[in-house]
Protein backbone atom coordinates (compact mmCIF):
# COMPACT_ATOMS: atom_id res chain seq x y z
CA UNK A 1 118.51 125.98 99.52
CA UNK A 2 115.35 126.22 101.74
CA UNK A 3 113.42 124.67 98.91
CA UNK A 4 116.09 121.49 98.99
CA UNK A 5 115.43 121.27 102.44
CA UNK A 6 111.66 121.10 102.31
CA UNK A 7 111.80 118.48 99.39
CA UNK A 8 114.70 116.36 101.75
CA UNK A 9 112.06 116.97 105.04
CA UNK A 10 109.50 115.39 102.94
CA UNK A 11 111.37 112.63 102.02
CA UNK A 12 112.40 111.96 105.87
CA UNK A 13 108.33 111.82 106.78
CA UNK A 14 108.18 108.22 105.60
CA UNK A 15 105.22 106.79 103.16
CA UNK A 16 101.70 106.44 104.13
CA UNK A 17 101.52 103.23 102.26
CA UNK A 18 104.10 101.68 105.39
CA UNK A 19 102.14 103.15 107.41
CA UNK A 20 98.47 101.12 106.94
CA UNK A 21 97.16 101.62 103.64
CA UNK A 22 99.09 99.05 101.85
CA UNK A 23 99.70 100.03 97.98
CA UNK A 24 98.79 97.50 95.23
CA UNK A 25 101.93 95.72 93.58
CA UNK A 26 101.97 93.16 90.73
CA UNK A 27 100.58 89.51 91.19
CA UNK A 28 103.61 87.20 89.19
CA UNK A 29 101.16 86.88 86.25
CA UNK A 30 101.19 90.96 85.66
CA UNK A 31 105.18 90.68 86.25
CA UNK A 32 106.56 90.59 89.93
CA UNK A 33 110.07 89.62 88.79
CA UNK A 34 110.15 92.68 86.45
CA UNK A 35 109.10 94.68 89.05
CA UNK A 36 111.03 94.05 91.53
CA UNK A 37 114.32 93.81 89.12
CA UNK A 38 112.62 97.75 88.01
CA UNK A 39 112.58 98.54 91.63
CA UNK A 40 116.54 97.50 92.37
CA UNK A 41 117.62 99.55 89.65
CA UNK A 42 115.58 102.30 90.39
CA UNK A 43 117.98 102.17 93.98
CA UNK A 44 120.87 101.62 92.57
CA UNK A 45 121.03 104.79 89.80
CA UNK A 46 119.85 106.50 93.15
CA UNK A 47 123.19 105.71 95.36
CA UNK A 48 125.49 106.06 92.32
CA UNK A 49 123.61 109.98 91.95
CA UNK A 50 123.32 109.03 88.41
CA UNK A 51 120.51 111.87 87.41
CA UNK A 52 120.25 110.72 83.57
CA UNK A 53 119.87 106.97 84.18
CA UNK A 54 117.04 107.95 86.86
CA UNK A 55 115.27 109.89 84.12
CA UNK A 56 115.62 106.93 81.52
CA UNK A 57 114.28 103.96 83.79
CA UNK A 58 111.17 106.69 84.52
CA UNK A 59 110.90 107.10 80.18
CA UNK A 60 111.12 102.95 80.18
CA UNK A 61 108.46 102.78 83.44
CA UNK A 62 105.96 105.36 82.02
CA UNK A 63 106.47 103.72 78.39
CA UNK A 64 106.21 99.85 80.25
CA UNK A 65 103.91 100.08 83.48
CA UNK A 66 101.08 103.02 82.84
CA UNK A 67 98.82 101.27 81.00
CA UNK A 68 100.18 97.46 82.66
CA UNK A 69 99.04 98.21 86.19
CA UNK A 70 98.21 101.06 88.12
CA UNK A 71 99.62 100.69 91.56
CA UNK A 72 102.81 98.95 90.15
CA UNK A 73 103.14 101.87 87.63
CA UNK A 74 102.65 104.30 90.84
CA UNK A 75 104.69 102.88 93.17
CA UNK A 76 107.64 102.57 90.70
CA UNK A 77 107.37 106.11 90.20
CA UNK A 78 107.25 106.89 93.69
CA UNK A 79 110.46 105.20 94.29
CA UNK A 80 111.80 107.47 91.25
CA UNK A 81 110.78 110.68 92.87
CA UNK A 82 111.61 109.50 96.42
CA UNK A 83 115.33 108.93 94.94
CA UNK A 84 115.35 112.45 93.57
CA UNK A 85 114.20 114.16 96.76
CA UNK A 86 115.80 112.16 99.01
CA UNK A 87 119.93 112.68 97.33
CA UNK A 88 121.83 115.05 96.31
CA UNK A 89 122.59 115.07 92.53
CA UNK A 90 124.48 118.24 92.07
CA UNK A 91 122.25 119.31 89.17
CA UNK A 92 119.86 121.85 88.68
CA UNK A 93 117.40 119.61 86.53
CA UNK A 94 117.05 117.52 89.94
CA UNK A 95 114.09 119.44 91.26
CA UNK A 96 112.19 119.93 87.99
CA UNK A 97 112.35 116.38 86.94
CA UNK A 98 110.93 115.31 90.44
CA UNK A 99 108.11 117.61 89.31
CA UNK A 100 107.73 116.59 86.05
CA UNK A 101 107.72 112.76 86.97
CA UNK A 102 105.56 113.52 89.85
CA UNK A 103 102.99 115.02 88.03
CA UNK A 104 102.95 112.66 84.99
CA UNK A 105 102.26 109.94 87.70
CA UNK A 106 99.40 111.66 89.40
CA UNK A 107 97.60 111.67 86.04
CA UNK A 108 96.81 107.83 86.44
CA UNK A 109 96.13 108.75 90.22
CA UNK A 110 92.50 108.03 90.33
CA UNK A 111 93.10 104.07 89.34
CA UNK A 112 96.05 103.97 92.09
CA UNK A 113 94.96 102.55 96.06
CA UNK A 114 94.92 106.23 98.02
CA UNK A 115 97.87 105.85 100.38
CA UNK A 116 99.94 105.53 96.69
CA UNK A 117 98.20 108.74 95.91
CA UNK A 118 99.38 110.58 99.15
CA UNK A 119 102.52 109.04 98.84
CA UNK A 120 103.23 110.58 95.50
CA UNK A 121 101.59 113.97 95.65
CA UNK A 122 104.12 114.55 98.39
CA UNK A 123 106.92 114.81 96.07
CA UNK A 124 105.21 117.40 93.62
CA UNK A 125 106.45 120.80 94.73
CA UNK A 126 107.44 123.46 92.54
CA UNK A 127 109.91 125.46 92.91
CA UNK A 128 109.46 129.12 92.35
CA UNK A 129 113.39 129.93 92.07
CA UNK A 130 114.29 127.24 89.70
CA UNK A 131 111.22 127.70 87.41
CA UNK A 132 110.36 130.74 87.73
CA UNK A 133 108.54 132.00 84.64
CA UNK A 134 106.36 129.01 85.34
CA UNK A 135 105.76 129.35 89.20
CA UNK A 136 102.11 130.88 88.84
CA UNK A 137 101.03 127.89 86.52
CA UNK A 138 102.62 125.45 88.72
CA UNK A 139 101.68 126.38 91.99
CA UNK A 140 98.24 126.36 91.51
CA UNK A 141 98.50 122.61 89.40
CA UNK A 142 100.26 121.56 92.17
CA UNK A 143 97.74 122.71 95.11
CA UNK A 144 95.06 120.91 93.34
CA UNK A 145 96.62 117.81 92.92
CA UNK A 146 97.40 117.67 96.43
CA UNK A 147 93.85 119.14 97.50
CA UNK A 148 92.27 116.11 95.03
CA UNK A 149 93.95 113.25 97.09
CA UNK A 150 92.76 115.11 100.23
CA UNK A 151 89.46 115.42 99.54
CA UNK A 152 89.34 111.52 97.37
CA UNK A 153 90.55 110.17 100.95
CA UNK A 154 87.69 112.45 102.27
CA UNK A 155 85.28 111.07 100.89
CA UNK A 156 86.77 107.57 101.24
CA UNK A 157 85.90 107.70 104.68
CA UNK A 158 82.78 106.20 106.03
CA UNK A 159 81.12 108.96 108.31
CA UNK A 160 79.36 106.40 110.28
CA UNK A 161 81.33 103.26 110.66
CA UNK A 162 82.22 102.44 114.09
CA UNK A 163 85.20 100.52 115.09
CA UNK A 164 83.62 98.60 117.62
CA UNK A 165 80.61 97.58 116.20
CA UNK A 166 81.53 97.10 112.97
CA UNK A 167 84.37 94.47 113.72
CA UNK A 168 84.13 91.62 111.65
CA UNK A 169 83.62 88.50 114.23
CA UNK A 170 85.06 85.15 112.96
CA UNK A 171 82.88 82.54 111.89
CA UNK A 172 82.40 79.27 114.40
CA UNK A 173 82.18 75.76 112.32
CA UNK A 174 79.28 73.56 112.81
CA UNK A 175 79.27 71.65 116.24
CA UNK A 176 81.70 68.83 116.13
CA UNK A 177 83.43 69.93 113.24
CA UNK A 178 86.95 69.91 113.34
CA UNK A 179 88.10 71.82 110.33
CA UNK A 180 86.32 72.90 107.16
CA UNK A 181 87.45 68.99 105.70
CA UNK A 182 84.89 67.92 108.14
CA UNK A 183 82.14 69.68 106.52
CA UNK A 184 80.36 66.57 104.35
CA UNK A 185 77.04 68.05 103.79
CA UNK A 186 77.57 70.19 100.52
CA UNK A 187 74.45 72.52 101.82
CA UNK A 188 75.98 73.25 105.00
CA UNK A 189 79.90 73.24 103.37
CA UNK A 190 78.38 76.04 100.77
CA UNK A 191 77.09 78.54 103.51
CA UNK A 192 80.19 78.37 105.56
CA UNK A 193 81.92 78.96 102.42
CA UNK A 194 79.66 81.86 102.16
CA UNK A 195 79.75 82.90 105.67
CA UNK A 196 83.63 83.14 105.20
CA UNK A 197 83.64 84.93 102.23
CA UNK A 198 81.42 87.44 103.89
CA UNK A 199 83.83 87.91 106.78
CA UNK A 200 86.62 88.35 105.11
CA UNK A 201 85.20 91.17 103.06
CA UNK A 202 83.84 92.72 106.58
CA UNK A 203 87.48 92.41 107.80
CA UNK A 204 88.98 93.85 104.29
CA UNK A 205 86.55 96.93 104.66
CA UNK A 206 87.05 97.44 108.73
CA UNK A 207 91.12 97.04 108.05
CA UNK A 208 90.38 100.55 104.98
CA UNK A 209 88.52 102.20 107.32
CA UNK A 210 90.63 102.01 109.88
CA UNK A 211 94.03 102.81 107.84
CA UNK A 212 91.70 105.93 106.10
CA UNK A 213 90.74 107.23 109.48
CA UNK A 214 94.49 107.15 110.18
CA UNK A 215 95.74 108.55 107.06
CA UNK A 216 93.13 111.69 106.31
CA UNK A 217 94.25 113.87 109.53
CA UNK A 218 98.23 113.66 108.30
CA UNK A 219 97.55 114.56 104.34
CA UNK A 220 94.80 117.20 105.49
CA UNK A 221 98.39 118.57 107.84
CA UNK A 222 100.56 118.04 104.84
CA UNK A 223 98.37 119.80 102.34
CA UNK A 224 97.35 122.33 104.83
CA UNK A 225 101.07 123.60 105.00
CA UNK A 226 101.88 122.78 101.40
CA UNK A 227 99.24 125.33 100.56
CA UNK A 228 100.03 128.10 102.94
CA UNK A 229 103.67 127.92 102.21
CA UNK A 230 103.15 127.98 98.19
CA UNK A 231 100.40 130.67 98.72
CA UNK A 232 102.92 132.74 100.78
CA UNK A 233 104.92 133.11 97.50
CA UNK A 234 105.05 136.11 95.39
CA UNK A 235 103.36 136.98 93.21
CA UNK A 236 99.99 137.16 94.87
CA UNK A 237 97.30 134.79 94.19
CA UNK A 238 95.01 134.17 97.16
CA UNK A 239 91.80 134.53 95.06
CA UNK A 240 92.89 131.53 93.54
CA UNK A 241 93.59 130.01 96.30
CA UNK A 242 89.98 130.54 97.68
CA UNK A 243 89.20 129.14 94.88
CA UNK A 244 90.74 125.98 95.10
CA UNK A 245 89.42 125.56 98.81
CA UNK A 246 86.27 125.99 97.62
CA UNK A 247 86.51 123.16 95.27
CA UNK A 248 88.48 120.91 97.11
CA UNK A 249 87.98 121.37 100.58
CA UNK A 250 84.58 121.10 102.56
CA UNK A 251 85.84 121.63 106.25
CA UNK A 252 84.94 125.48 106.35
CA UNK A 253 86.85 126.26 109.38
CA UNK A 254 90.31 124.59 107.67
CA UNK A 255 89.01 126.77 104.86
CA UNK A 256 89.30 129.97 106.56
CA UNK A 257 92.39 128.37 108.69
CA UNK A 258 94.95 127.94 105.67
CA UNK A 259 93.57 131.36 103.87
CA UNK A 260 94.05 133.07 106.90
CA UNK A 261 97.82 132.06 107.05
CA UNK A 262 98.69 132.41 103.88
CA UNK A 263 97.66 136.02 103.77
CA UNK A 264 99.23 136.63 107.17
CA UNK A 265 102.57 135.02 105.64
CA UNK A 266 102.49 136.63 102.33
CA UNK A 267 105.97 137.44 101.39
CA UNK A 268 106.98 141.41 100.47
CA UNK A 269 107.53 141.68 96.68
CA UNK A 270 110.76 143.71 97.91
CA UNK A 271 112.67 140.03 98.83
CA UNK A 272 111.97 141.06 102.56
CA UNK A 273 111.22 137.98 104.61
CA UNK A 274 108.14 137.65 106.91
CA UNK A 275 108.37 134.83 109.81
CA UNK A 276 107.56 131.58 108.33
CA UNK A 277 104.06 129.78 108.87
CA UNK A 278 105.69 126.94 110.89
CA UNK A 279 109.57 126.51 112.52
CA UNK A 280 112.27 127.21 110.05
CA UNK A 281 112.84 124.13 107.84
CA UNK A 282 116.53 123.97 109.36
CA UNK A 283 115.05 123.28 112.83
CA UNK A 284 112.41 120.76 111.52
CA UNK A 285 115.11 119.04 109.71
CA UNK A 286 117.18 119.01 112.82
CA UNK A 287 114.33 117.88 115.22
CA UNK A 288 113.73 114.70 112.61
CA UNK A 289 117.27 114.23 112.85
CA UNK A 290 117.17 113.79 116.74
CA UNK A 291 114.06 111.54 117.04
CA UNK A 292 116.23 109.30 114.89
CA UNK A 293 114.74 109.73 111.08
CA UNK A 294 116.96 109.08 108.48
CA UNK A 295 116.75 109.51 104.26
């Protein structure tokens, strides 16, 4: 149950990609109509619960969109697993196919824009009750996928660009020009062209920035508890877990910050409970409740 209510917070926390970092869908030539017809259906097995027409339109997206476009391919598949976390199907194969589908989709990650990324690793989480005999395997495959799309958003981010100096300033026409129709000499018409062109690419590369500088503190908190809270699971595995910081993550103190907690947090192998890293997921779920969210 706690594990349904973890998936269901995460599908309350909304999508990075509405939040700045806009995701990349389909111009009409690569097949907007399709997409968008892809995308209705995609809701409407979701209201009618129906788990095994879900898991055919994913077979018909992976078979029809990975290799047709990346970002259409992930955000189709992000509206897949955000309709299995976000209802109740009333059947255990809910949870695993949400994995399954997630992580198929986070193979063609690298080729997706990163909010997409972020988006979808959130809905890869393993379960250790419903598959068990698998939950060492699992845990750690998912802990790096989500420590990959940390640190690839990371490294997106320009150390020194400043948002005040680097704002992209419009470019004036020539005195007593109108519009960009008034522009007769073809010299002077081909560097304002040029001019523009630049500006728009300063503007395109100020607006990433911007959105990354936004995005990297809330997937670094996401992953951060993601990790401690799958790390916190029996059977032991903290070694690998330093492991996987040291690979993936280059803060040191956030390093020593989530390995810290998870060994603090380690649950008994007796089926004792120790207090929870963070509020109980009940209250969390209640508090998004209040301030309004809503699956």
């Amino acid at each position: 149950m706690k594990f349904a209510l973890f998936v269901l917070l995460i599908a309350f926390a909304g999508s990075y990609s509405a939040a700045g970092v806009p995701a990349t869908l389909p111009s009409a030539e690569d097949g907007q109509i399709e997409f968008e017809r892809m995308s209705r259906l995609i809701r409407a097995m979701g209201a009618a619960r129906d788990l095994e027409g879900l898991r055919s339109l994913a077979e018909r997206i992976q078979a029809e969109w990975a290799d047709r476009s990346a970002g259409a391919y992930g955000q189709l598949m992000f509206e897949v697993v955000g309709e299995l976390s976000s209802r109740q199907f009333d059947d255990p194969r809910q949870y695993e196919l949400m994995w399954q589908w997630g992580v198929r989709a986070m193979e063609r990650a690298e080729q997706m824009p990163l909010a997409l990324q972020a988006d979808l690793v959130r809905f890869v989480q393993a379960d250790p009750k419903a598959s068990a005999d698998a939950w060492p395997q699992r845990r750690g495959q998912t802990i790096a996928l989500k420590f990959q799309v940390w640190k690839r958003i990371h490294d997106a981010v320009d150390q020194a660009w400043d948002a005040d100096r680097d704002y992209p300033r419009g470019v004036p026409l020539p005195p007593g020009v109108g519009s960009r129709a008034g522009i007769t000499d073809p010299k002077q018409r081909q560097e304002y062209d040029a001019a523009v062109a630049q500006y728009r690419q300063q503007a395109a590369r100020w607006s990433l920035q911007r959105d990354l500088r936004n995005l990297e503190p809330q997937i670094a908190q996401d992953t951060e508890r993601a990790a401690i809270w799958a790390y916190s699971q029996q059977p032991p595995a903290l070694g690998e877990l330093r492991s996987l910081l040291g690979q993936y993550v280059a803060d040191e103190a956030a390093r020593a910050r989530i390995l810290k907690e998870a060994q603090a947090h380690l649950q008994p192998a007796d089926g004792a409970r120790r207090a929870p890293p963070q509020p109980p997921l009940e209250e969390r779920l209640r508090q998004r409740r209040l301030e309004g969210a809503a699956p």
